[in-house]
C-alpha atoms as a PDB file:
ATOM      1  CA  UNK A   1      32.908   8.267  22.761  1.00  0.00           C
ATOM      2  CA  UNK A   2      30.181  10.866  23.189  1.00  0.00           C
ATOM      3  CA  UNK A   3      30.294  11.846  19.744  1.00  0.00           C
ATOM      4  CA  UNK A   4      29.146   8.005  18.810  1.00  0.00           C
ATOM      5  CA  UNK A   5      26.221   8.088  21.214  1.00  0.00           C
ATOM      6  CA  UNK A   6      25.177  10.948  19.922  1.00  0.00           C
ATOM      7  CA  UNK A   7      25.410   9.259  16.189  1.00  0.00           C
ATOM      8  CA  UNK A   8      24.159   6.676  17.464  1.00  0.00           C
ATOM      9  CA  UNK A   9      20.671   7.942  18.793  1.00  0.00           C
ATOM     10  CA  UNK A  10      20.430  10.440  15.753  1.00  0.00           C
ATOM     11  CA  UNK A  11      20.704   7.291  13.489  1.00  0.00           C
ATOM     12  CA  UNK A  12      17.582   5.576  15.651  1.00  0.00           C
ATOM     13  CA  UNK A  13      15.738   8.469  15.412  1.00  0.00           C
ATOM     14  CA  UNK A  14      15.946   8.924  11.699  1.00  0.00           C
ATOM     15  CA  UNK A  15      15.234   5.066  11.134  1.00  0.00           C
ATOM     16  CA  UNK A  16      12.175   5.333  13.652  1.00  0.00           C
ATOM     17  CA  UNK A  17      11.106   8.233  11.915  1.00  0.00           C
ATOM     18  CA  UNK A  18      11.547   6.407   8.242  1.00  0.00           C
ATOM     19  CA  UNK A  19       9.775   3.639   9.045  1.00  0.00           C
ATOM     20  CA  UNK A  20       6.905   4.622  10.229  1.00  0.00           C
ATOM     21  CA  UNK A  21       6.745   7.611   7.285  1.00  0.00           C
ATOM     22  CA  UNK A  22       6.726   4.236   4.761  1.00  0.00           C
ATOM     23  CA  UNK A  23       4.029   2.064   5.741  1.00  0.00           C
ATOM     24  CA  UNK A  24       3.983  -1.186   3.487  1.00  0.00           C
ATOM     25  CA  UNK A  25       1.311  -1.619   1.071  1.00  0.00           C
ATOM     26  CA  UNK A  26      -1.513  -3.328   2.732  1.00  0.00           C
ATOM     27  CA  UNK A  27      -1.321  -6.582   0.434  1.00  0.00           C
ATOM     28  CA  UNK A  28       2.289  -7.582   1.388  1.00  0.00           C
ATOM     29  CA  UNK A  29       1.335  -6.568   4.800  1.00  0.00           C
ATOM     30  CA  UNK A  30      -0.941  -8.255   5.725  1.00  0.00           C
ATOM     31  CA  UNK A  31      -2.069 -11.024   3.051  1.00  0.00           C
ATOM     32  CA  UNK A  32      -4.055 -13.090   5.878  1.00  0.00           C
ATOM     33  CA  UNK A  33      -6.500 -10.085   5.463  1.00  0.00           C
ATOM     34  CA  UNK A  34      -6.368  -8.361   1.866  1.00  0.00           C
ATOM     35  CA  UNK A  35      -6.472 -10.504  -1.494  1.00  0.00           C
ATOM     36  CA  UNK A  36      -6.273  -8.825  -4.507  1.00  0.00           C
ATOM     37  CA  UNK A  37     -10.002 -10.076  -6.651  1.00  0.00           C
ATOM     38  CA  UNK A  38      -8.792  -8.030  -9.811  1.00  0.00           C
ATOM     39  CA  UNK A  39      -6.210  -6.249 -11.438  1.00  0.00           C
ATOM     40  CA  UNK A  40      -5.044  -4.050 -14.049  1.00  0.00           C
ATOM     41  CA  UNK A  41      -3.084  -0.800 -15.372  1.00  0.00           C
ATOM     42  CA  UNK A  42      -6.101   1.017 -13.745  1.00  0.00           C
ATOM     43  CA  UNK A  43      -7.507  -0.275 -10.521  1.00  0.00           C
ATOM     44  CA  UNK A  44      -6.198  -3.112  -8.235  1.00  0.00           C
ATOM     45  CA  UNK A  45      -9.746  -4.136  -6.379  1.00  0.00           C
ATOM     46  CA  UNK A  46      -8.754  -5.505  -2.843  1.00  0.00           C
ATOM     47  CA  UNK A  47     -11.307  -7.471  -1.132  1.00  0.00           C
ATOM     48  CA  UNK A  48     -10.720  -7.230   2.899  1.00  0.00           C
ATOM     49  CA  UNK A  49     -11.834  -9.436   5.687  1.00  0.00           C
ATOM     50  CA  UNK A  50     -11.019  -9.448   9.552  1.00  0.00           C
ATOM     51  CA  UNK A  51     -13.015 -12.079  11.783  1.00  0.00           C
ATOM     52  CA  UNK A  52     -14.235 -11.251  15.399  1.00  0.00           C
ATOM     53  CA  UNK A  53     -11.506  -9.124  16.955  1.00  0.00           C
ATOM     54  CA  UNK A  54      -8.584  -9.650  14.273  1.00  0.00           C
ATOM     55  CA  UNK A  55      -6.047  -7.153  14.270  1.00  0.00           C
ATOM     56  CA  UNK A  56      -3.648  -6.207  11.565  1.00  0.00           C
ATOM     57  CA  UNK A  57      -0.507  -4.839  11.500  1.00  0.00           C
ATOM     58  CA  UNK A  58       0.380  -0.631  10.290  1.00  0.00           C
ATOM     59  CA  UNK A  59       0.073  -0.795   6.152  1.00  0.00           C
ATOM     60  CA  UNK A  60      -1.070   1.615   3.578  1.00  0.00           C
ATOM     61  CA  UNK A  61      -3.412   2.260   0.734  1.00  0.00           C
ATOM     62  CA  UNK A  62      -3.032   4.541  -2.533  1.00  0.00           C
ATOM     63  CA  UNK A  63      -6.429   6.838  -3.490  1.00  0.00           C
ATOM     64  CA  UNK A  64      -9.230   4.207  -3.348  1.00  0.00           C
ATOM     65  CA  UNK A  65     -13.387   3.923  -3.025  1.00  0.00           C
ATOM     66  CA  UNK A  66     -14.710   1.404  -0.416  1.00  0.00           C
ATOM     67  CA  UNK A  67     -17.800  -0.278  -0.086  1.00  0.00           C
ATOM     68  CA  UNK A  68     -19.042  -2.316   3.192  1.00  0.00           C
ATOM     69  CA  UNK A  69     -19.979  -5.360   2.818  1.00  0.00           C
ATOM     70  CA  UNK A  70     -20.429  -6.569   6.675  1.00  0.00           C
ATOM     71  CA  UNK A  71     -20.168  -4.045   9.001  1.00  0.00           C
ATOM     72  CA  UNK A  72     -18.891  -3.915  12.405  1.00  0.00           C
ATOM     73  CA  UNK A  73     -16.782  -1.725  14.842  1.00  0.00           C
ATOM     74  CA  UNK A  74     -13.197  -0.745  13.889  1.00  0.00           C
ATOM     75  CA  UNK A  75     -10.373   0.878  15.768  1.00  0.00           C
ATOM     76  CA  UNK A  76      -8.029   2.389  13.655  1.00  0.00           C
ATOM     77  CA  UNK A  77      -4.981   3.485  14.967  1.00  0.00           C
ATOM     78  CA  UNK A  78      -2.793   5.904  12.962  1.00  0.00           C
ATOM     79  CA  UNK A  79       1.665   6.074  12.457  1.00  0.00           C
ATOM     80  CA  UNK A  80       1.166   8.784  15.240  1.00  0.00           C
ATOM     81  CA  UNK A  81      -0.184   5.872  17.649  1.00  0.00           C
ATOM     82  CA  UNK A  82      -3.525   7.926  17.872  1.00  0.00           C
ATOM     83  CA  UNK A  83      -6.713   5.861  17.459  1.00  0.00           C
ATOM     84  CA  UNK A  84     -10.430   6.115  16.635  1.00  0.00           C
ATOM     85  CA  UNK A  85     -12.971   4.009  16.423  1.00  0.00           C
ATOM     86  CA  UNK A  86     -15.380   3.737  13.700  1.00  0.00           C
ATOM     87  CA  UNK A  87     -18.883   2.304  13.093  1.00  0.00           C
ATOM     88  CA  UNK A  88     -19.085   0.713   9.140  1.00  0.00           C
ATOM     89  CA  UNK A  89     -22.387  -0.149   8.356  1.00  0.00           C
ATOM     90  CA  UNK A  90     -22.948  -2.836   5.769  1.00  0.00           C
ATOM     91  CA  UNK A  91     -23.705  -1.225   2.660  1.00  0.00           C
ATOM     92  CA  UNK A  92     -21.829   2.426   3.399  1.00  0.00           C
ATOM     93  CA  UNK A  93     -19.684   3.528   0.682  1.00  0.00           C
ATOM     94  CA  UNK A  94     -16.717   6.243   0.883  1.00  0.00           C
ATOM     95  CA  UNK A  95     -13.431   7.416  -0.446  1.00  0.00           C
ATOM     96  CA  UNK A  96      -9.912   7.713   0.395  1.00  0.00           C
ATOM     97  CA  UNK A  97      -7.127  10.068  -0.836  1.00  0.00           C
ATOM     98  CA  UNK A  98      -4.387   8.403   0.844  1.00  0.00           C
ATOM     99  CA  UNK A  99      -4.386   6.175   4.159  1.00  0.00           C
ATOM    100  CA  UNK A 100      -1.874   4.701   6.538  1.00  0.00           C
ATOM    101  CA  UNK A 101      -3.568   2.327   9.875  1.00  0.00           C
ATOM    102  CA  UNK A 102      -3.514  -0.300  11.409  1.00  0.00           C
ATOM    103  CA  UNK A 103      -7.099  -1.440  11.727  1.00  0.00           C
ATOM    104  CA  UNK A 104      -8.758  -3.935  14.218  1.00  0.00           C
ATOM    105  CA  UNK A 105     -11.794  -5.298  14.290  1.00  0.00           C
ATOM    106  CA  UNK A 106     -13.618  -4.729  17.693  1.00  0.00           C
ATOM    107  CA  UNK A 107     -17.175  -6.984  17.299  1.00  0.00           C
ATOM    108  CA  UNK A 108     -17.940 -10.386  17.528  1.00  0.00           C
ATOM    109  CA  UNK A 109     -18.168 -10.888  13.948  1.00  0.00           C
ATOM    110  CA  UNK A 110     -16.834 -10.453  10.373  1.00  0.00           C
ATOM    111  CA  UNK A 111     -15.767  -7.241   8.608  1.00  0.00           C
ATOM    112  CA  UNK A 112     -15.810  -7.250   5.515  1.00  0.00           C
ATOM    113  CA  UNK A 113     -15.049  -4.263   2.657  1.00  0.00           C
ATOM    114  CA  UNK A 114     -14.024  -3.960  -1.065  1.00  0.00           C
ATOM    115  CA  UNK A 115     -11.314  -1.458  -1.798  1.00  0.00           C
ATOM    116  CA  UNK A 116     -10.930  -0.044  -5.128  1.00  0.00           C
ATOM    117  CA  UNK A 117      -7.727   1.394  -5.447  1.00  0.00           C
ATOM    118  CA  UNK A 118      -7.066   3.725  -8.220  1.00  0.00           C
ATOM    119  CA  UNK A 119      -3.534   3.553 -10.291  1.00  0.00           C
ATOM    120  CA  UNK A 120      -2.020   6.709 -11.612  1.00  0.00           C
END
């Protein structure tokens, strides 16, 4: 009976571990916030809004560019369950090798950003 506890845990463990590893593409995450404006073998460009204090859910994005459109302040909280906030000014541009969050908007209006995410 011990042994099956102990199977048991190690099999929550390793499915804890698993999902959190494989965050969801942010798309079929969360398509209340992220619709896909264009497509093709190349780049998928994602346009992505949150309204006053809108939170999303943990999701990833491949290698991608960014450009604000409205600004605000975002907490972003990583798989780890570590968080930072962030300032993004309307009009700030950046890149991306790789990302896993959960974002949520912390001002009292819109967010708004265009991804461009790069295909292989």
């Amino acid at each position: 009976m011990f042994r099956n506890v102990i199977m048991a845990a190690q099999i929550a463990v390793v499915s804890l571990f698993c999902t959190t590893a494989l965050a969801e593409d942010a798309v079929t995450a969360d398509p209340g916030h992220y619709t896909v404006e264009f497509e093709n073998d190349k780049v998928r460009i994602i346009r992505v809004k949150y309204g006053p204090g809108e939170k999303s859910v943990m999701h990833t994005h491949g290698p991608n560019a960014w450009v604000v459109v409205d600004g605000g302040e975002m907490r972003m909280t990583l798989p780890d369950g570590s968080s930072g906030v962030e300032e993004l000014e309307a009009g700030a541009i950046g890149w991306s090798d790789h990302d896993d969050h959960l974002p949520e908007n912390l001002s009292d209006s819109s967010v708004e950003v265009v991804l461009v995410e790069l295909k292989n």
